[in-house]
Protein backbone atom coordinates (compact mmCIF):
# COMPACT_ATOMS: atom_id res chain seq x y z
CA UNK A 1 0.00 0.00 0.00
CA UNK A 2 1.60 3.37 -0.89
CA UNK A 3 2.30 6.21 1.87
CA UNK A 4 -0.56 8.52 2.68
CA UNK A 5 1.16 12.07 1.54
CA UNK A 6 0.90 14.77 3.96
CA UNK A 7 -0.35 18.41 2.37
CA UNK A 8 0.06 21.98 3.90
CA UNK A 9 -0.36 25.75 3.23
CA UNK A 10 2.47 28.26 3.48
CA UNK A 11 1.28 29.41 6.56
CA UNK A 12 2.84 26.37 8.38
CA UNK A 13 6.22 28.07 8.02
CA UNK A 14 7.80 24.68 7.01
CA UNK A 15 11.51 25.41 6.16
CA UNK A 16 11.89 23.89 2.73
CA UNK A 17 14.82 21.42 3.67
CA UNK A 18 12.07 20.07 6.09
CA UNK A 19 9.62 19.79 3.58
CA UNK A 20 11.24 18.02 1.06
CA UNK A 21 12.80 15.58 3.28
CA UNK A 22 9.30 14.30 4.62
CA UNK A 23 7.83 14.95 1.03
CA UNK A 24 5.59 17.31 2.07
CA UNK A 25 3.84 19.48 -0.27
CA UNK A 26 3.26 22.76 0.39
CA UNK A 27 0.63 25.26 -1.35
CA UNK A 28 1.55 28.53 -1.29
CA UNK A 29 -1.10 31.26 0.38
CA UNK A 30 -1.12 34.69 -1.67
CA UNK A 31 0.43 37.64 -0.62
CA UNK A 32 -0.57 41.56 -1.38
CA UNK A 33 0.97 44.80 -1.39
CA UNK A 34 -1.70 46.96 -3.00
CA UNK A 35 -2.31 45.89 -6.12
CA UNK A 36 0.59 43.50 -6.34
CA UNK A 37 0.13 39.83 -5.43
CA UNK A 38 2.45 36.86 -4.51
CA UNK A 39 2.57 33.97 -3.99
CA UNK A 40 4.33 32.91 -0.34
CA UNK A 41 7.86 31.49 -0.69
CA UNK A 42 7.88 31.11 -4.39
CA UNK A 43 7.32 34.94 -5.80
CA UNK A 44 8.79 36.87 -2.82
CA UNK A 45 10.99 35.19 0.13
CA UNK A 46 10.56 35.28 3.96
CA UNK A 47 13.40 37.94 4.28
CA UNK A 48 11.74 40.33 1.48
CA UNK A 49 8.36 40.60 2.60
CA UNK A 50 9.55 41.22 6.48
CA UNK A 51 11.72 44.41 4.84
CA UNK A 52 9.02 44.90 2.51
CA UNK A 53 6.42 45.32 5.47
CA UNK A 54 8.60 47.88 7.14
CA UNK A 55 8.79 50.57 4.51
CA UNK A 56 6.07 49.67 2.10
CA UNK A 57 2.82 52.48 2.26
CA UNK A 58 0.24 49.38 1.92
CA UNK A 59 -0.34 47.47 4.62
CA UNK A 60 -0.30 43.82 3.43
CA UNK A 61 -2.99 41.08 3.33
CA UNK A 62 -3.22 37.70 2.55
CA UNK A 63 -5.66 35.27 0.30
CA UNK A 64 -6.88 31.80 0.17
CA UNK A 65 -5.27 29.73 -2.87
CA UNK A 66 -8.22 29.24 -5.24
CA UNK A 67 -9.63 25.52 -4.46
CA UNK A 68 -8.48 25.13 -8.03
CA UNK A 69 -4.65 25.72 -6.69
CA UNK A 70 -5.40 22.76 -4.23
CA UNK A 71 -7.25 20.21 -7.01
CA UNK A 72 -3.82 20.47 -8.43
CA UNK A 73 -1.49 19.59 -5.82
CA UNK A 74 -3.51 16.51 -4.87
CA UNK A 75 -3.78 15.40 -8.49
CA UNK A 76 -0.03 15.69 -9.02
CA UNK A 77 0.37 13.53 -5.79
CA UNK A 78 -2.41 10.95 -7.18
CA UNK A 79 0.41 9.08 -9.07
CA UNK A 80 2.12 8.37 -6.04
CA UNK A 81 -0.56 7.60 -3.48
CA UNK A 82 -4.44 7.57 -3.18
CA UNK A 83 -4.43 8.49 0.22
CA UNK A 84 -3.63 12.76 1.27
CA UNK A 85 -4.01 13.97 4.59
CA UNK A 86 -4.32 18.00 3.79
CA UNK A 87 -3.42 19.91 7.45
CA UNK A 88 -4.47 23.85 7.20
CA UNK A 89 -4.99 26.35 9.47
CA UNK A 90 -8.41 26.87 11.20
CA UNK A 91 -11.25 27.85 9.33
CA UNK A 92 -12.43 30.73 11.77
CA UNK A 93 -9.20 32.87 10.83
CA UNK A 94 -8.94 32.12 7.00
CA UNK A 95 -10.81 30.41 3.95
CA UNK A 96 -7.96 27.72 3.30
CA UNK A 97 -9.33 25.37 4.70
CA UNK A 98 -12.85 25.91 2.88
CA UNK A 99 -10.43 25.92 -0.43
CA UNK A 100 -8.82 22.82 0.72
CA UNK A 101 -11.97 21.22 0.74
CA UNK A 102 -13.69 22.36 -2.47
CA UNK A 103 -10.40 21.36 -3.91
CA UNK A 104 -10.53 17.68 -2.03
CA UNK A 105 -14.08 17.40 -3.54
CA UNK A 106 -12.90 17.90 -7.22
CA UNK A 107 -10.67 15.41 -7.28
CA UNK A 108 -11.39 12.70 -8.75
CA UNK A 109 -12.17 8.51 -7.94
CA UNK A 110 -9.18 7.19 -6.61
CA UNK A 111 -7.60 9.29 -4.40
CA UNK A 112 -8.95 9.77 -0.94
CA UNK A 113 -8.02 13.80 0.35
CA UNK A 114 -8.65 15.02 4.04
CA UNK A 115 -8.76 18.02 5.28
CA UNK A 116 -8.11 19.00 8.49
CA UNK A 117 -8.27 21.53 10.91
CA UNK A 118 -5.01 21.83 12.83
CA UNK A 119 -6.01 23.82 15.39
CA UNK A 120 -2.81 25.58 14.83
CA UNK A 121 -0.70 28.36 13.26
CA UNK A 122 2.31 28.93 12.29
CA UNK A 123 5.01 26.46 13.51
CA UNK A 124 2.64 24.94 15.57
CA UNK A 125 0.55 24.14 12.67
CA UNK A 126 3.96 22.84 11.48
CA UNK A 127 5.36 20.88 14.37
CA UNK A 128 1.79 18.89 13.87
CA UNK A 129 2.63 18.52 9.44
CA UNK A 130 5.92 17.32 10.48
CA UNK A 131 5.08 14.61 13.15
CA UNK A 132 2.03 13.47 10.76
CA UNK A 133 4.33 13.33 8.18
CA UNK A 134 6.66 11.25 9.82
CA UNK A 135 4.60 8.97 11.05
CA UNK A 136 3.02 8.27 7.54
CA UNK A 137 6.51 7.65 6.10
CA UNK A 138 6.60 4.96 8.37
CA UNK A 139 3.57 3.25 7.26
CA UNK A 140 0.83 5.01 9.60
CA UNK A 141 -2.25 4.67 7.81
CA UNK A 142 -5.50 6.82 7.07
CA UNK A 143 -7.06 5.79 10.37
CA UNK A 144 -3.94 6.09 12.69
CA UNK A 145 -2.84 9.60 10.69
CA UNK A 146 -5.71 11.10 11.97
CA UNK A 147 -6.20 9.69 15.25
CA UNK A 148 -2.55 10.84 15.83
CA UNK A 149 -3.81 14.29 14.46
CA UNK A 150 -7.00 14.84 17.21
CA UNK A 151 -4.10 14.14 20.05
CA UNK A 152 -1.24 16.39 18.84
CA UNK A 153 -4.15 19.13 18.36
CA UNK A 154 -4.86 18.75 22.05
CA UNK A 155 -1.18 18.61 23.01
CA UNK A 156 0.71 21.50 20.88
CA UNK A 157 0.82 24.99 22.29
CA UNK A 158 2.05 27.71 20.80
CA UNK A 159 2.77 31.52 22.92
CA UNK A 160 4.34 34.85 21.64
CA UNK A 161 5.85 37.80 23.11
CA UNK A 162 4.54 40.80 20.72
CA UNK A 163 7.02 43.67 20.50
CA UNK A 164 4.42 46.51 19.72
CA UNK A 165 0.83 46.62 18.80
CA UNK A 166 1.70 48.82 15.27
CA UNK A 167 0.62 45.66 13.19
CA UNK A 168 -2.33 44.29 15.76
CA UNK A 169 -3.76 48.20 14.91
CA UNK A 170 -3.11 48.41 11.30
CA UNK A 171 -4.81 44.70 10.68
CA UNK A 172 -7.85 45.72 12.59
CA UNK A 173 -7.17 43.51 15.34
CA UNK A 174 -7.21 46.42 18.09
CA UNK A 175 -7.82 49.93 17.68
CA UNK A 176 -5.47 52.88 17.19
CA UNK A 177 -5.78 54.41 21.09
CA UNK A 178 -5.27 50.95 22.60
CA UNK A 179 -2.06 50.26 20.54
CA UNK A 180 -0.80 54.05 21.10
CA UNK A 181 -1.34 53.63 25.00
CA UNK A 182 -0.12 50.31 24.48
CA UNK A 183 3.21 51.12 22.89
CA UNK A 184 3.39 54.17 25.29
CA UNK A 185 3.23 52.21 28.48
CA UNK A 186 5.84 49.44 26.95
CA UNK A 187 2.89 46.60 27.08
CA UNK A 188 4.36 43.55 25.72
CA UNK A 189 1.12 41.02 24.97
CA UNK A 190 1.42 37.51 25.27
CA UNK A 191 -0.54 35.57 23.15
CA UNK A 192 -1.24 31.97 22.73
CA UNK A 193 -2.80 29.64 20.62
CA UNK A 194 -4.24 26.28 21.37
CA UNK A 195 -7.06 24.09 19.76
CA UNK A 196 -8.06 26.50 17.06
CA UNK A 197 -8.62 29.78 19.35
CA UNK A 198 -5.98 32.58 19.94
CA UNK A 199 -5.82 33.96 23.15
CA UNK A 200 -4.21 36.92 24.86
CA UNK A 201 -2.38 35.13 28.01
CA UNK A 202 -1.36 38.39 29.70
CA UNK A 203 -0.22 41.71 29.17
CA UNK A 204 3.03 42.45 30.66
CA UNK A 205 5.28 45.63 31.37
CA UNK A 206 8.61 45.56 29.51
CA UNK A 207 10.26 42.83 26.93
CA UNK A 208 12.55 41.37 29.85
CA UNK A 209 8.90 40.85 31.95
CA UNK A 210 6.99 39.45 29.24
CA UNK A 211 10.22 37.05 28.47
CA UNK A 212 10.45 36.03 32.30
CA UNK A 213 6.73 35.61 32.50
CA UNK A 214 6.67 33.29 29.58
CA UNK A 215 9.89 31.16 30.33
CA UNK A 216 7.41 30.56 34.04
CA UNK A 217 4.51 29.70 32.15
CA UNK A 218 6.38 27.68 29.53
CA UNK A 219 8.34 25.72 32.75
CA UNK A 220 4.63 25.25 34.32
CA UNK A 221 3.50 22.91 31.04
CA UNK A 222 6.50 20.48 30.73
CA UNK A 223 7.87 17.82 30.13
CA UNK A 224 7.61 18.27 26.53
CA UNK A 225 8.12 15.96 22.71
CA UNK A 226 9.14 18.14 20.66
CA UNK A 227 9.69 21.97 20.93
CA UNK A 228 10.50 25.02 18.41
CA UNK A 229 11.53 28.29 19.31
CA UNK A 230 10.36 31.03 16.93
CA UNK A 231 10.82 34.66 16.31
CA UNK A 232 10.73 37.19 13.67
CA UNK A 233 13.54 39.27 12.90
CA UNK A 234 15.07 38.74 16.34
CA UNK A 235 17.03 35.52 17.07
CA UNK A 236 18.55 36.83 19.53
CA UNK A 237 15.31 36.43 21.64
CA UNK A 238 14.58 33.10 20.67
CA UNK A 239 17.89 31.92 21.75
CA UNK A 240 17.55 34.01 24.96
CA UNK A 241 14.59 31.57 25.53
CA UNK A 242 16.39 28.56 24.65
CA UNK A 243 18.72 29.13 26.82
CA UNK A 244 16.88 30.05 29.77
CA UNK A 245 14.85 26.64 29.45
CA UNK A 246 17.97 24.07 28.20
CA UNK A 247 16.76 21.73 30.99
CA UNK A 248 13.79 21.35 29.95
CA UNK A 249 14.59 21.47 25.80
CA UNK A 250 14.67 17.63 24.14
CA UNK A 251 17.01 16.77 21.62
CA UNK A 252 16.79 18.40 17.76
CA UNK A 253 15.01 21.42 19.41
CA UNK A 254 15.11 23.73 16.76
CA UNK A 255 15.05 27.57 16.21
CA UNK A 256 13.01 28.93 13.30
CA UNK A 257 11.65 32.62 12.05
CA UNK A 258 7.84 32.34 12.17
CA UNK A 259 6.38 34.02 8.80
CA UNK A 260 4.24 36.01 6.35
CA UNK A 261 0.56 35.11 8.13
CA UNK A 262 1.66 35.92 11.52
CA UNK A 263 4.38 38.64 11.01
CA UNK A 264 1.36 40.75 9.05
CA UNK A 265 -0.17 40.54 12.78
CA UNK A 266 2.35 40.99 15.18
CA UNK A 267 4.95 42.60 13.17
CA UNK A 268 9.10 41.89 13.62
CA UNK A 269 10.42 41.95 16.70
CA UNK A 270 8.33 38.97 18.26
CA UNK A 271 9.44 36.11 19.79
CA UNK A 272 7.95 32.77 21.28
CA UNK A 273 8.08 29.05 21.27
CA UNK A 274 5.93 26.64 19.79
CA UNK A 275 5.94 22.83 21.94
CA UNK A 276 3.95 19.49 22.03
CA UNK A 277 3.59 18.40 25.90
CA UNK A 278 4.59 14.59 26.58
């Protein structure tokens, strides 16, 4: 019986050497600057759009892929399986997922293609692409793909450390007096994201407070699997975290700059970690 082949959007912020090791195939989400429109990681890189986003007048956006974007993807991976597990982020934030699944429904007899919800974003929604994946390359079928799914979805946690509030105003996500106060009283929000919802955790004085504060909640929820520290445009923080919780870090923990769907919201300067509790 072939492999069931694993299927993600951009917004998973899969580094490509990952991807292509666990032949995972990843559909890009569309990106726009005014009237110009890319496509994520193929027409304009990670580093671009984050410089982009700091001088460019329009405020960016993304889009869906069209479902026909997805049809495509699966039927290129028909010749190699008739099984696809297709991992996106949750529907309440974005219409992948909805596109996923018109695409899944076009395809034709032959080859079986899931969708599912991660619950997740951003490296969390790839921590969960990368285990699945594994585990199919080992022969895990339909059935024990997406039982293994429901658990991780209850057992990864992602948090982040937002610099300033600039990017949570301009997106509409709060409103221009909050983020001036905000940035004038140095509030550093925490924010995490578990089982489809994203919450704000606290709101802390300072970027050393916020940093302590999440190292204490981050010790509270071990032991952990797996664990990925993330920031954007400042490694320097994400190390800072490593460091502070080496005890507690298993082997391969990696270090990775989260991208285009969440840096449009929080803007550079954020920092976090991303983990899957044992």
């Amino acid at each position: 019986m072939p492999p069931v082949k694993i299927v993600v959007d951009s917004t998973a912020d899969l580094s490509p050497a990952v991807a292509a090791d666990l032949d995972i195939t990843i559909v890009p989400v569309l990106l726009r600057f005014g009237d110009q429109t890319f496509r994520e990681g193929v027409d304009i890189s990670r580093s671009e759009f984050f410089a982009r986003l700091q001088t460019d007048p329009h405020f960016p956006s993304t889009a869906a892929p069209a479902p026909g974007v997805f049809e495509e993807a699966y039927r290129r991976l028909a010749a190699h399986t008739d099984t696809v597990v297709s991992i996106h982020l949750s529907p309440q934030y974005s219409a992948i997922f909805s596109a996923a699944c018109l695409g899944a429904q076009a395809v034709a007899e032959g080859l079986r293609v899931v969708p599912v919800d991660s619950g997740q974003i951003s490296l969390g929604m790839g921590m969960m692409a990368t285990v699945a994946a594994e585990a199919a390359r080992d022969g895990a079928s339909l059935e024990e793909l997406l039982g293994l799914v429901d658990d991780l979805r209850r057992r990864i946690h992602l948090f982040a450390i937002i610099n300033n509030l600039d990017n949570l105003r301009r997106s509409g996500r709060v409103n221009q007096l909050v983020a001036r106060l905000g940035n004038l009283l140095r509030i550093k929000p925490i924010l995490h994201v578990y089982q489809g919802e994203v919450l704000l955790q606290e709101r802390v004085r300072s970027w050393g407070r916020a940093q302590q504060r999440l190292i204490e909640i981050t010790r509270s929820m071990a032991p952990f699997e797996r664990v990925t520290l993330a920031h954007i445009q400042r490694l320097e923080a994400a190390q800072a975290l490593g460091q502070a919780l080496a005890d507690l870090l298993p082997p391969h923990t990696s270090t990775l700059e989260a991208g285009v769907t969440i840096g449009i919201h929080v803007g550079v300067g954020a920092a976090g970690i991303a983990f899957i509790r044992a």
